[in-house]
Protein backbone atom coordinates (compact mmCIF):
# COMPACT_ATOMS: atom_id res chain seq x y z
CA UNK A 1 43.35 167.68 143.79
CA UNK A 2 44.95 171.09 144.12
CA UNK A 3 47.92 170.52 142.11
CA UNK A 4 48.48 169.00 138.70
CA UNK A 5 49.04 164.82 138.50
CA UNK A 6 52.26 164.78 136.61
CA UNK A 7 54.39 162.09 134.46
CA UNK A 8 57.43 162.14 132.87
CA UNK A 9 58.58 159.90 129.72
CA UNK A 10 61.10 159.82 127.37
CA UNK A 11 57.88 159.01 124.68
CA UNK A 12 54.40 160.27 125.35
CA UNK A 13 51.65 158.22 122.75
CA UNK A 14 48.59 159.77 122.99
CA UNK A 15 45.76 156.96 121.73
CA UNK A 16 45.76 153.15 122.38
CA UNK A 17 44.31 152.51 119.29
CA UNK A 18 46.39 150.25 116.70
CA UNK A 19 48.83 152.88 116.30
CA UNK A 20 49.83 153.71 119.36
CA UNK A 21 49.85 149.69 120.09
CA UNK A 22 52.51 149.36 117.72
CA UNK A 23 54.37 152.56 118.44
CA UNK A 24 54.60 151.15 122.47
CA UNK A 25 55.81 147.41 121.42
CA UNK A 26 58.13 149.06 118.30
CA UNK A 27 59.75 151.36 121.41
CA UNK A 28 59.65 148.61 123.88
CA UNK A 29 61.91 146.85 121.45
CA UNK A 30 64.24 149.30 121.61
CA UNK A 31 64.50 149.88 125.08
CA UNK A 32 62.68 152.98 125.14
CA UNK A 33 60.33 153.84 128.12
CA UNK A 34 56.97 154.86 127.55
CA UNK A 35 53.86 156.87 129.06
CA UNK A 36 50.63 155.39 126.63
CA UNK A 37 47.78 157.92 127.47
CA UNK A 38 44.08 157.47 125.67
CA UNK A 39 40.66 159.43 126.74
CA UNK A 40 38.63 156.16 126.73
CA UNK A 41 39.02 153.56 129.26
CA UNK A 42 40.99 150.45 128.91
CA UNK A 43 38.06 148.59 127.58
CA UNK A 44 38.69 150.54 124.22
CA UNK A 45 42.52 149.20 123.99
CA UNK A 46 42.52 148.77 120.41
CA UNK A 47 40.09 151.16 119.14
CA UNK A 48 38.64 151.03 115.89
CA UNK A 49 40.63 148.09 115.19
CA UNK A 50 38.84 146.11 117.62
CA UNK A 51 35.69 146.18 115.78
CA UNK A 52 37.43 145.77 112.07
CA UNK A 53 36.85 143.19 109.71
CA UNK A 54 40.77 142.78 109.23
CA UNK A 55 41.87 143.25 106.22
CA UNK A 56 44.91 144.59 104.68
CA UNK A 57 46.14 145.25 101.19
CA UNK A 58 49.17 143.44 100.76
CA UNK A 59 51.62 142.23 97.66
CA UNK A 60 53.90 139.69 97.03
CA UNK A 61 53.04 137.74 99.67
CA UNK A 62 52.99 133.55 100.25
CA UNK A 63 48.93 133.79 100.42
CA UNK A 64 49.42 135.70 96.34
CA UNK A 65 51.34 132.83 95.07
CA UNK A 66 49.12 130.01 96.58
CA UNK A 67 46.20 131.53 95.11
CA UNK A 68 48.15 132.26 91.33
CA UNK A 69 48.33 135.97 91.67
CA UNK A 70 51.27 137.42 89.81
CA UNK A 71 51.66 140.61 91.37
CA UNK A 72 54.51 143.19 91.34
CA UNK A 73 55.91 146.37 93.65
CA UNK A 74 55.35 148.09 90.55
CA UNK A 75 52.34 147.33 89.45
CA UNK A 76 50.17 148.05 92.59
CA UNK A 77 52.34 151.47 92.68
CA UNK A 78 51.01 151.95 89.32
CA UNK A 79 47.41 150.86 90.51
CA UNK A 80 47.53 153.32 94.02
CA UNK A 81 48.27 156.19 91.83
CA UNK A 82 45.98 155.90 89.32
CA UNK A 83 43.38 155.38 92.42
CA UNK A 84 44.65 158.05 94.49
CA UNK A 85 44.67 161.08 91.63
CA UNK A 86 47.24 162.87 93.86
CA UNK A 87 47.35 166.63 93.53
CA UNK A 88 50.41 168.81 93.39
CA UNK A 89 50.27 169.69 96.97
CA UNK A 90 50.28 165.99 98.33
CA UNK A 91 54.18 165.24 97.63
CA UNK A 92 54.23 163.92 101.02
CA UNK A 93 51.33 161.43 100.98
CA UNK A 94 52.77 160.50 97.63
CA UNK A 95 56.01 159.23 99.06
CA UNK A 96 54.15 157.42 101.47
CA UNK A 97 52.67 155.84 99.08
CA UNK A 98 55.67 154.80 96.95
CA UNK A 99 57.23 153.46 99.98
CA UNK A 100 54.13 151.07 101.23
CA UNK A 101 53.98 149.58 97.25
CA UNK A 102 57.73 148.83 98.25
CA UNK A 103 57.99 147.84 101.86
CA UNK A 104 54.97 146.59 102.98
CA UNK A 105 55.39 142.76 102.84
CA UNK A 106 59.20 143.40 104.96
CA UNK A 107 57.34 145.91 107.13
CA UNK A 108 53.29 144.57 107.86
CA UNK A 109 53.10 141.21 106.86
CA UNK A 110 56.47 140.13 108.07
CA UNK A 111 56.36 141.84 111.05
CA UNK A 112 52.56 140.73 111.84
CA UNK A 113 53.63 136.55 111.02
CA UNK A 114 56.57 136.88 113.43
CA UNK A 115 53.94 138.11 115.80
CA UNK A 116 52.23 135.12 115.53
CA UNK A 117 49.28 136.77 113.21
CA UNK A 118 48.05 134.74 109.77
CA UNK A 119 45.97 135.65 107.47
CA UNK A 120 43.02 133.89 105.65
CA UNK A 121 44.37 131.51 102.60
CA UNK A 122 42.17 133.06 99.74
CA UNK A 123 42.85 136.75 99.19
CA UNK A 124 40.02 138.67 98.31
CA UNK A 125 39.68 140.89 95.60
CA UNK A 126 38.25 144.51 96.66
CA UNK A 127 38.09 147.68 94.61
CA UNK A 128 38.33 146.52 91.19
CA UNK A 129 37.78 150.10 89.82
CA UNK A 130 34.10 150.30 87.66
CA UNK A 131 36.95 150.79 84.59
CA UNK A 132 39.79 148.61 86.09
CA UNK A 133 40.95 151.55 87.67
CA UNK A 134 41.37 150.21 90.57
CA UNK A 135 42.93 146.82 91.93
CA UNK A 136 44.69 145.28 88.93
CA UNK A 137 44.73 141.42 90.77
CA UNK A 138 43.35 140.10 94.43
CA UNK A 139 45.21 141.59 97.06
CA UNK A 140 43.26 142.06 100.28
CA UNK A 141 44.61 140.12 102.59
CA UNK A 142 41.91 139.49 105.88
CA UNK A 143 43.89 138.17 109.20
CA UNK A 144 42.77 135.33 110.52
CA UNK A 145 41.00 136.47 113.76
CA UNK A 146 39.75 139.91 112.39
CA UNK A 147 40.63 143.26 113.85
CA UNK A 148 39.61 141.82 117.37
CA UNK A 149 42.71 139.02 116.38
CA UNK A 150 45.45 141.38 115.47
CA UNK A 151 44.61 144.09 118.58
CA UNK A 152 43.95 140.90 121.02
CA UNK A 153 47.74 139.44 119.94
CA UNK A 154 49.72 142.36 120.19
CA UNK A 155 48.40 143.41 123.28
CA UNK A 156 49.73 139.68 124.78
CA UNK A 157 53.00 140.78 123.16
CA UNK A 158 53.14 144.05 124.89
CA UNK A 159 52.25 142.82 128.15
CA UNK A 160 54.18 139.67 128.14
CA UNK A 161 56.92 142.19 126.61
CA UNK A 162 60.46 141.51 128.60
CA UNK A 163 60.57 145.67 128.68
CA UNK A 164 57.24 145.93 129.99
CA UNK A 165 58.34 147.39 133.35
CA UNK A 166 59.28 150.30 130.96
CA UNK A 167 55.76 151.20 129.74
CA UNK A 168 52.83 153.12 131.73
CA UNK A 169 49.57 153.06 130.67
CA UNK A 170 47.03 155.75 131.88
CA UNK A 171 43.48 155.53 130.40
CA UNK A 172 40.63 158.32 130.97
CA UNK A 173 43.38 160.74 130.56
CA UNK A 174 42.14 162.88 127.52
CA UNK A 175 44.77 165.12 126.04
CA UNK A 176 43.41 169.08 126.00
CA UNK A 177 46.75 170.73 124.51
CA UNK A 178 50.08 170.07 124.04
CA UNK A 179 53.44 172.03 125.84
CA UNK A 180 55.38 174.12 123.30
CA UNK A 181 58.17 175.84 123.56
CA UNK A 182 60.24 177.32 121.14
CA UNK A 183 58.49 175.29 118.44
CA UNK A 184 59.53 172.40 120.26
CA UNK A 185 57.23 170.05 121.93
CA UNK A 186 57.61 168.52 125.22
CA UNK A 187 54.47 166.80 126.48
CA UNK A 188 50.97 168.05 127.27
CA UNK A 189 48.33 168.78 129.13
CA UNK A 190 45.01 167.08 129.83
CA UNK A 191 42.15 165.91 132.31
CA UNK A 192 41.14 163.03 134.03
CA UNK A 193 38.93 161.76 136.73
CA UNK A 194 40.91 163.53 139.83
CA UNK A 195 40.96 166.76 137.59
CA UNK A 196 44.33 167.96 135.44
CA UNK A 197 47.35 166.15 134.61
CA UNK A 198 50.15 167.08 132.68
CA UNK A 199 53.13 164.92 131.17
CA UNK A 200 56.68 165.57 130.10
CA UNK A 201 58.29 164.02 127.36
CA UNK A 202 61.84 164.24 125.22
CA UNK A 203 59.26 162.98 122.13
CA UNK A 204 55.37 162.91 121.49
CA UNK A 205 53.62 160.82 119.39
CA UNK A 206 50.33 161.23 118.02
CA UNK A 207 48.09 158.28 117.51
CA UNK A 208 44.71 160.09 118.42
CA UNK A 209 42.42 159.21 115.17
CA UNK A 210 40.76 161.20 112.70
CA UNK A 211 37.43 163.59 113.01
CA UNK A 212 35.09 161.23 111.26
CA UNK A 213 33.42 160.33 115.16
CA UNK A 214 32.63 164.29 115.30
CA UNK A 215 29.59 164.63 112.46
CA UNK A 216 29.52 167.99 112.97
CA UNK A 217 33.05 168.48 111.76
CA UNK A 218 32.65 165.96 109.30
CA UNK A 219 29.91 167.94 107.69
CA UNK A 220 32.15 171.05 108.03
CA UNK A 221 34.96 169.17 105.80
CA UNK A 222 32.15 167.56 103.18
CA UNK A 223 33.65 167.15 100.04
CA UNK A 224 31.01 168.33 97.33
CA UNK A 225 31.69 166.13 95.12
CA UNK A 226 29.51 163.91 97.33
CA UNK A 227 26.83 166.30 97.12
CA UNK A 228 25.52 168.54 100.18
CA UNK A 229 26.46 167.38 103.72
CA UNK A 230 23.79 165.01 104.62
CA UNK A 231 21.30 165.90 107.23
CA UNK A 232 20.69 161.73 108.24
CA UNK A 233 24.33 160.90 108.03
CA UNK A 234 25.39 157.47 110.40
CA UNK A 235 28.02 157.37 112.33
CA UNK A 236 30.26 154.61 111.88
CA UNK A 237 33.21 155.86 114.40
CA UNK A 238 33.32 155.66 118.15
CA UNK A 239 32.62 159.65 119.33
CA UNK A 240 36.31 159.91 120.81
CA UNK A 241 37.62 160.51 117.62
CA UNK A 242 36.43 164.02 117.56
CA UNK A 243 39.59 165.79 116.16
CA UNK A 244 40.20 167.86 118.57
CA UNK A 245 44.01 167.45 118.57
CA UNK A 246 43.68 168.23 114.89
CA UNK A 247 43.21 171.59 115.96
CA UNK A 248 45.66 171.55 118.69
CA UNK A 249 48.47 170.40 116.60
CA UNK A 250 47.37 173.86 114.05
CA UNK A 251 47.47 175.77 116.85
CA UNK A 252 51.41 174.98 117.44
CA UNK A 253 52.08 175.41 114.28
CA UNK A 254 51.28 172.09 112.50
CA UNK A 255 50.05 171.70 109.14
CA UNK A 256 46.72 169.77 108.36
CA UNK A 257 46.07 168.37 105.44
CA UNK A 258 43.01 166.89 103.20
CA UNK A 259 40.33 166.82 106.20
CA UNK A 260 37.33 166.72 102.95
CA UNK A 261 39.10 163.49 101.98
CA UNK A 262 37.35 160.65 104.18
CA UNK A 263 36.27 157.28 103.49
CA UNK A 264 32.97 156.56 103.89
CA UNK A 265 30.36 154.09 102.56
CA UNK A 266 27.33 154.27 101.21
CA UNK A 267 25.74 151.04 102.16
CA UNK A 268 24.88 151.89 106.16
CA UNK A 269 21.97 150.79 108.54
CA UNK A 270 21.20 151.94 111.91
CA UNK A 271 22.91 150.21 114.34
CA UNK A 272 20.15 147.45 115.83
CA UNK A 273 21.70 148.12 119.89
CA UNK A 274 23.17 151.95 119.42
CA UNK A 275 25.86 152.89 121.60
CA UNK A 276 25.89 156.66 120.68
CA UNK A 277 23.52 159.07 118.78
CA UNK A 278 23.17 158.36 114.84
CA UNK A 279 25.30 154.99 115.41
CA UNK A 280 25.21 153.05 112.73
CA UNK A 281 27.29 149.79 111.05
CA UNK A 282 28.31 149.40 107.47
CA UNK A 283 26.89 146.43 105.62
CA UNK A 284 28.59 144.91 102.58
CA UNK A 285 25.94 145.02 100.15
CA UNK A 286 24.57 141.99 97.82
CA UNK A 287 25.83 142.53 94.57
CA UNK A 288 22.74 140.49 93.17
CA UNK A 289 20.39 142.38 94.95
CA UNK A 290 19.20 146.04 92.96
CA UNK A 291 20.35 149.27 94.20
CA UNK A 292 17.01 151.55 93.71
CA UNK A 293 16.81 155.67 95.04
CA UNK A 294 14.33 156.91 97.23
CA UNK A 295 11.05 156.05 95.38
CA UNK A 296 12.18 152.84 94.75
CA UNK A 297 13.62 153.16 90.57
CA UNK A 298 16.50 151.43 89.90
CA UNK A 299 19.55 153.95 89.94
CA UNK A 300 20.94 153.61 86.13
CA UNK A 301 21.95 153.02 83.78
CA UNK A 302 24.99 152.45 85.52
CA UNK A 303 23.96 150.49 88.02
CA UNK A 304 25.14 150.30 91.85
CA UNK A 305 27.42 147.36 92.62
CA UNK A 306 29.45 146.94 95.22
CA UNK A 307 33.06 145.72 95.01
CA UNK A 308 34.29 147.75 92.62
CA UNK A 309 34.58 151.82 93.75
CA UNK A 310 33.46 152.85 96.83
CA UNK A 311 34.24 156.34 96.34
CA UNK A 312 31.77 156.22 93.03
CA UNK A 313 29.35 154.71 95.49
CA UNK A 314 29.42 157.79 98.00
CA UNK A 315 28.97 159.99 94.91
CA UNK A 316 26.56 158.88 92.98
CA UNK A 317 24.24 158.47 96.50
CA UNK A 318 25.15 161.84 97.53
CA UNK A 319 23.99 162.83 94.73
CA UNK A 320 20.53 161.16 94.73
CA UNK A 321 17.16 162.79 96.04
CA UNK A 322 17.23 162.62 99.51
CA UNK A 323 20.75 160.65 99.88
CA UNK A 324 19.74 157.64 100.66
CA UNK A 325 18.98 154.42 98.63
CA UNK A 326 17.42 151.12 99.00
CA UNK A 327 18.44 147.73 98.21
CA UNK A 328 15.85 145.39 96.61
CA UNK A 329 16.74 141.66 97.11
CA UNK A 330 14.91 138.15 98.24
CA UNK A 331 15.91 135.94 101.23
CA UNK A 332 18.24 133.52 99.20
CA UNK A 333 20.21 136.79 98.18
CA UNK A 334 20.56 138.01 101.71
CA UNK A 335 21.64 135.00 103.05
CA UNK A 336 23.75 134.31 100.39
CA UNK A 337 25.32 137.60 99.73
CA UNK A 338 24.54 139.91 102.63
CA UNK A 339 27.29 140.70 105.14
CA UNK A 340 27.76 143.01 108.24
CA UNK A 341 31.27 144.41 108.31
CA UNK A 342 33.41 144.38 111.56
CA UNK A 343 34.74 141.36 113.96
CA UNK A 344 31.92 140.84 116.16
CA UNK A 345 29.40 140.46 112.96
CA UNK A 346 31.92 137.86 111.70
CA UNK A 347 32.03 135.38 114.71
CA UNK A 348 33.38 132.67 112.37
CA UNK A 349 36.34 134.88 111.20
CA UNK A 350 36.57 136.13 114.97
CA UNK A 351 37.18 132.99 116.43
CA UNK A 352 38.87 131.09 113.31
CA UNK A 353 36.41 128.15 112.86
CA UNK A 354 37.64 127.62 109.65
CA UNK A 355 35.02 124.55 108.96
CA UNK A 356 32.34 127.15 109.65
CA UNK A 357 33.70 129.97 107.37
CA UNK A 358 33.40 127.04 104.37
CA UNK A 359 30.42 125.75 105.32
CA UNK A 360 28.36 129.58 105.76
CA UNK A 361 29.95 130.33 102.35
CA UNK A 362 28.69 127.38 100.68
CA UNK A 363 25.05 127.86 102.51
CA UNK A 364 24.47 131.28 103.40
CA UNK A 365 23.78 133.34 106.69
CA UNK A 366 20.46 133.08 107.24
CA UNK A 367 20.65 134.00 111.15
CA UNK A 368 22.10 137.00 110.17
CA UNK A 369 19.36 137.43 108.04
CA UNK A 370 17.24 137.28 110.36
CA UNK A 371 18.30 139.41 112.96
CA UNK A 372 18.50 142.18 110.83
CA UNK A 373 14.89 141.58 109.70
CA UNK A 374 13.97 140.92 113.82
CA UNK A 375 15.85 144.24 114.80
CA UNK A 376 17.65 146.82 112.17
CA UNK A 377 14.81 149.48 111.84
CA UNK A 378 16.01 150.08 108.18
CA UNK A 379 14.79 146.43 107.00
CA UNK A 380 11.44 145.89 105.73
CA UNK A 381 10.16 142.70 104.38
CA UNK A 382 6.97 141.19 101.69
CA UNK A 383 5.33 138.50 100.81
CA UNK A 384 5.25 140.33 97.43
CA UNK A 385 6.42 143.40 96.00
CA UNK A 386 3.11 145.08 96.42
CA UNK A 387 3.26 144.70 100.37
CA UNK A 388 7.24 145.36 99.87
CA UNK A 389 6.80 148.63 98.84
CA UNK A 390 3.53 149.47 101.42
CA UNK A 391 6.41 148.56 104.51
CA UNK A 392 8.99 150.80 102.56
CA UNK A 393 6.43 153.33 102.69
CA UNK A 394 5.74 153.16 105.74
CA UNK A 395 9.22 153.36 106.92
CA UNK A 396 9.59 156.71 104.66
CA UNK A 397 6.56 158.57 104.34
CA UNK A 398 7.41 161.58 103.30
CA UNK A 399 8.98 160.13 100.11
CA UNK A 400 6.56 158.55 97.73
CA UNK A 401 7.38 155.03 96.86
CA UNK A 402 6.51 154.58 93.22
CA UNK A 403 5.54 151.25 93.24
CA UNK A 404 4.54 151.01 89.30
CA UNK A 405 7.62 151.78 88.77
CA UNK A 406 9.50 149.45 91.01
CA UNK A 407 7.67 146.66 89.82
CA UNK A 408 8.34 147.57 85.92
CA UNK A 409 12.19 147.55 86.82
CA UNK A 410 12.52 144.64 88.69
CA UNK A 411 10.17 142.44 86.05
CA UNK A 412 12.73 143.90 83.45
CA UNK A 413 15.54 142.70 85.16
CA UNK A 414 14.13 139.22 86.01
CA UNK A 415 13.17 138.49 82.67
CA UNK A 416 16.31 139.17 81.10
CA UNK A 417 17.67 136.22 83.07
CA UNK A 418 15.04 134.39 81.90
CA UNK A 419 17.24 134.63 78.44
CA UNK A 420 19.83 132.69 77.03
CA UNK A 421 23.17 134.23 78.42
CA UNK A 422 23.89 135.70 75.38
CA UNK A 423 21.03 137.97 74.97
CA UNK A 424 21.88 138.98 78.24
CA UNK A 425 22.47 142.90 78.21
CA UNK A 426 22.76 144.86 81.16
CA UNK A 427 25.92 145.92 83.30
CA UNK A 428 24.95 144.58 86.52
CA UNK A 429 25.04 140.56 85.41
CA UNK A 430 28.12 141.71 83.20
CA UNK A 431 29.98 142.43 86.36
CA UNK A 432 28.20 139.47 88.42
CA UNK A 433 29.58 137.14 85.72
CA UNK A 434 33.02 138.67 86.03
CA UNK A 435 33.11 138.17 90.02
CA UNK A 436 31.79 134.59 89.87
CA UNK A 437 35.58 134.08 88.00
CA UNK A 438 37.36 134.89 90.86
CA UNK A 439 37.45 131.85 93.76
CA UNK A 440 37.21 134.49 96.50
CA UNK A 441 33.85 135.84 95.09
CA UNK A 442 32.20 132.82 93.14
CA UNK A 443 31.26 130.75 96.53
CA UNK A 444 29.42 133.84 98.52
CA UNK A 445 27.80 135.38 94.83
CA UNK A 446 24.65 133.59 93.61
CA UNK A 447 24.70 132.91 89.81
CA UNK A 448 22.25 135.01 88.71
CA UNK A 449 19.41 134.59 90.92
CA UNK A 450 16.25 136.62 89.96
CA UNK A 451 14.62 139.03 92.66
CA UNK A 452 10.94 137.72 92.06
CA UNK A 453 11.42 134.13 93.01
CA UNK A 454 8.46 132.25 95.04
CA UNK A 455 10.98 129.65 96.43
CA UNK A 456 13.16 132.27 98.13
CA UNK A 457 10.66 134.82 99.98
CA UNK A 458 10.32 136.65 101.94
CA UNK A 459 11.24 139.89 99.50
CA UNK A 460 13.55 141.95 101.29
CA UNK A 461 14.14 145.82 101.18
CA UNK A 462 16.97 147.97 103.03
CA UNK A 463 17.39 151.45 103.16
CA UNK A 464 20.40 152.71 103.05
CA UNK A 465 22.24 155.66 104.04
CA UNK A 466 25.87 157.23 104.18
CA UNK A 467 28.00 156.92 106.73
CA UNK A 468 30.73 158.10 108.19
CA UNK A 469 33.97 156.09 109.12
CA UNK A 470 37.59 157.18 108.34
CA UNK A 471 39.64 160.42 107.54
CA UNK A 472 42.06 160.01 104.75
CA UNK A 473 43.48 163.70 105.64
CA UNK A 474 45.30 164.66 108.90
CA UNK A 475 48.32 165.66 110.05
CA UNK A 476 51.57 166.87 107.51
CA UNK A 477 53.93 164.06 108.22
CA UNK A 478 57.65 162.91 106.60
CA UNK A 479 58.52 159.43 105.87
CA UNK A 480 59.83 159.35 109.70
CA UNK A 481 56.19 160.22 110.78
CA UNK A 482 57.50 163.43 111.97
CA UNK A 483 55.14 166.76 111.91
CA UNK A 484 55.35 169.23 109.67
CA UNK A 485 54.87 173.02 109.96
CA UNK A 486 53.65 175.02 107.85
CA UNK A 487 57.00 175.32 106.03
CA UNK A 488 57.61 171.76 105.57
CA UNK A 489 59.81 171.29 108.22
CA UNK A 490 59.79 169.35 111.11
CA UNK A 491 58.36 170.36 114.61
CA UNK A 492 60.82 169.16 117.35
CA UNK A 493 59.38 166.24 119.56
CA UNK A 494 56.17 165.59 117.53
CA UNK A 495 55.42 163.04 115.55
CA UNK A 496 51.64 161.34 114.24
CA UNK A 497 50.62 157.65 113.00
CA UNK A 498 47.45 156.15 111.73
CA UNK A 499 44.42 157.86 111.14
CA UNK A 500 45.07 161.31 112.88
CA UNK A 501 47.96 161.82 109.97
CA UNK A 502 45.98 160.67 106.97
CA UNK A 503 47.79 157.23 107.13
CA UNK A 504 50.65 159.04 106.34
CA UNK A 505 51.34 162.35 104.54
CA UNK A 506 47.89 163.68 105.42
CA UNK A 507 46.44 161.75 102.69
CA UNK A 508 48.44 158.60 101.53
CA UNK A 509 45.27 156.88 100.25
CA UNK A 510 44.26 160.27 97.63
CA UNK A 511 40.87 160.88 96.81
CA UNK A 512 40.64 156.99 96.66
CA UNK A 513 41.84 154.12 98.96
CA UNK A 514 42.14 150.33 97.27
CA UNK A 515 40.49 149.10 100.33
CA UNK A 516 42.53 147.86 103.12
CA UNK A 517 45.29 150.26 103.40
CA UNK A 518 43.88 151.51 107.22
CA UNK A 519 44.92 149.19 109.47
CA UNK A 520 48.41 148.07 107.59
CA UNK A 521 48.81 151.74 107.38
CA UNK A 522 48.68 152.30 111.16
CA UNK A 523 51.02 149.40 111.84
CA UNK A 524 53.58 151.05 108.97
CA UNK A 525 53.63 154.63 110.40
CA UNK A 526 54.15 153.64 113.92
CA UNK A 527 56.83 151.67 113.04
CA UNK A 528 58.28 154.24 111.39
CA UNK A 529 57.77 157.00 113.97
CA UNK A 530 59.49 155.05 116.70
CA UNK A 531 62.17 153.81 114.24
CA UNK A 532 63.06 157.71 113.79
CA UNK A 533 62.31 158.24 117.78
CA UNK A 534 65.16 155.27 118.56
């Protein structure tokens, strides 16, 4: 092709992802036409959201009252901040903030129920804070259908969408740079299979991701606080989310934000069937299983359990010899407790068999179990903990496993629970106890079930590692999801949502997130933006 394809719109979205979804149907609404351009091909419609679990932090909502949660705007305001520890430069994310503790039932929920979308009738309860410093009541809300559900319904809406002659989708058109002109922008440039394209638009939104697909710049942006960068960091993030147009947007004269702020977890496997180098999936650790470092000692006193701060989780592994840690448990545990997070791990949630969500609650995954034993080169098994720790040492063998050691722990631990209740004293069965209260927790947590148990082998062992999955930073935006420059004012024709501007503000979550605020987040800035755009 010797000359440029070329497209015209009144709004350009760069990135089908679950912002750039909403953006199209919130303009489509309005009339608006619409070019949609992503760098993946339409088998990626959705992005991340496609392989979420689903949920979303949400107040005040029907699902609250039916399970007895008294919950306020207020009061999860007062619970983000606290979580968040905004600093003086993040006025912007703060207002973001403020405004989701007071609009998000009217502008998410709402707006996803009159789509059709519902959400699972017990609400979980997620980031408790190790101090209550963190979720003051159950608020995580998981739709019915997981990430796959949400993506899957909206997309029927925007095709079946009475303006849908208005809207053009191009896929495999990847976005190099945008067209500025006197601090204006009017469309951009990019390539795709026949070579160059270029668009022009009156207005360009930005839905292109974070950088937490790029390790390399993740490990650029490493907070310390989580320690060094690692050297066997996973990847939990398709590789198109490189932030590239991070840097483009800087270049015209955008501010960026908070990139060292991510969220990532510290409970991550190798991915069984990789689809990219260092791929790996995020599991949602047993809370009755023990969290041990590298030679296999429990990590204490304060023990690892999952549930309650993430962001403590990161830390204190980062912080550990070698970064990694490994999770001691038997099979009743992991079949019990042990989950893989994202839709297509979640096949009940996925396809909302209800009867089968009970009923695997009530008696555990054990194909799951399984598999990961079968094919996830990070699981190890025993028929004691003497052979236990001979396979974890084998999988590591450059790290001594001190297998004295391990065995002195765990026989501590077991024969507390041997005790009357009373004389119990440790902080891991203190929080266990306080989970079981909670209906959302008490059918999928085992009461007290000791690791050394001949009725439940094999013994189990993961090793886990950090990995990478969101950005919390980004792109400077305004409560209209406009871009900022670097004197706080707006750049003509650009605008951001979702992940590539922090969720809003370039950083709307803080240091912290109280779980769930990603996807709801995408759908309230894309709203926005095209609210602002009409």
């Amino acid at each position: 092709m010797n000359s440029k394809q070329s497209y015209t719109a009144q709004v350009l979205v760069v990135g089908a992802g679950l912002a750039g979804l909403c953006t199209c149907l919130e303009l489509l609404d309005r009339g608006i036409q619409v070019l949609l351009v992503d760098g993946c091909g339409p088998e990626r419609f959705g992005g991340q959201a496609q392989e979420a679990f689903g949920g979303m932090l949400l107040n005040n909502t029907p699902e609250q009252r039916r399970n007895g949660i008294r919950d306020s705007s207020e009061l999860l305001w007062h619970d983000w901040q606290q979580a968040a520890q905004f600093g003086a430069h993040d006025c912007w994310a703060k207002r973001w903030a403020k405004a989701y503790a007071e609009h998000n039932r009217s502008q998410i929920y709402d707006w996803l129920r009159q789509r059709g979308i519902r959400f699972f009738p017990v609400v979980q309860w997620v980031e408790r804070g190790n101090y209550g410093d963190g979720n003051s009541v159950p608020r995580y809300h998981i739709a019915w259908g997981c990430g796959q559900g949400i993506v899957n319904t909206l997309r029927q809406h925007l095709e079946r969408h009475p303006n849908r002659h208005l809207l053009t989708l191009a896929f495999n058109h990847r976005v190099e740079n945008l067209k500025a002109t006197n601090g204006a922008v009017s469309g951009c440039l990019g390539t795709n299979v026949d070579g160059a394209f270029k668009v022009t638009a009156e207005q360009v939104v930005l839905c292109s991701g974070g950088i937490n697909g790029n390790l390399d710049l993740v490990r650029q942006h490493w907070d310390p606080c989580y320690g060094s960068a690692p050297t066997e960091l996973l990847c939990g993030t398709h590789p198109s989310a490189d932030g590239h147009l991070h840097q483009v947007v800087s270049d015209v004269g955008g501010q960026i934000q908070n990139l060292s702020q991510m969220w990532n977890y510290a409970a991550g496997i190798a991915h069984p069937q990789p689809d990219y180098p260092a791929h790996g999936v995020s599991l949602i650790p047993p809370r009755s299983a023990l969290w041990l470092d590298s030679s296999g000692r429990r990590i204490g006193p304060m023990p690892l359990v999952t549930g309650f701060d993430t962001h403590d989780l990161c830390t204190r592994v980062g912080h550990l010899p070698q970064q990694y840690s490994w999770q001691v448990m038997n099979k009743r545990i992991a079949d019990k407790e042990l989950a893989i997070s994202g839709s297509n791990s979640n096949p009940h949630f996925r396809d909302k068999k209800l009867l089968k969500v009970i009923w695997q609650a009530l008696t555990g995954n054990a194909q799951q179990t399984q598999w990961l034993i079968e094919h996830c080169p990070d699981v190890v098994v025993g028929k004691d903990l003497q052979e236990l720790a001979q396979c974890m040492q084998q999988l590591t063998p450059n790290v001594t496993i001190d297998t004295a050691g391990m065995q002195s722990d765990i026989q501590h631990y077991d024969s507390m629970l041997e005790r009357p209740k009373s004389t119990h004293n440790d902080e891991q069965l203190r929080r266990l106890m306080h989970l079981r209260q909670w209906r959302g927790d008490r059918a999928r947590t085992c009461n007290l079930q000791p690791i050394i148990d001949s009725h439940h082998l094999p013994l189990i062992a993961i090793r886990l590692r950090l990995i990478s999955r969101k950005s919390m930073g980004g792109m400077l935006t305004d409560l209209n999801s406009r871009v900022l420059n670097q004197q706080r004012q707006p750049i003509n024709g650009l605008f951001a949502a979702g992940e590539a501007a922090g969720f809003g503000g370039a950083g709307i979550c803080g240091k912290r997130s109280l779980e769930g605020t990603f996807l709801s987040n995408c759908i309230f800035n894309a709203r926005r933006a095209a609210q602002a755009i009409a």
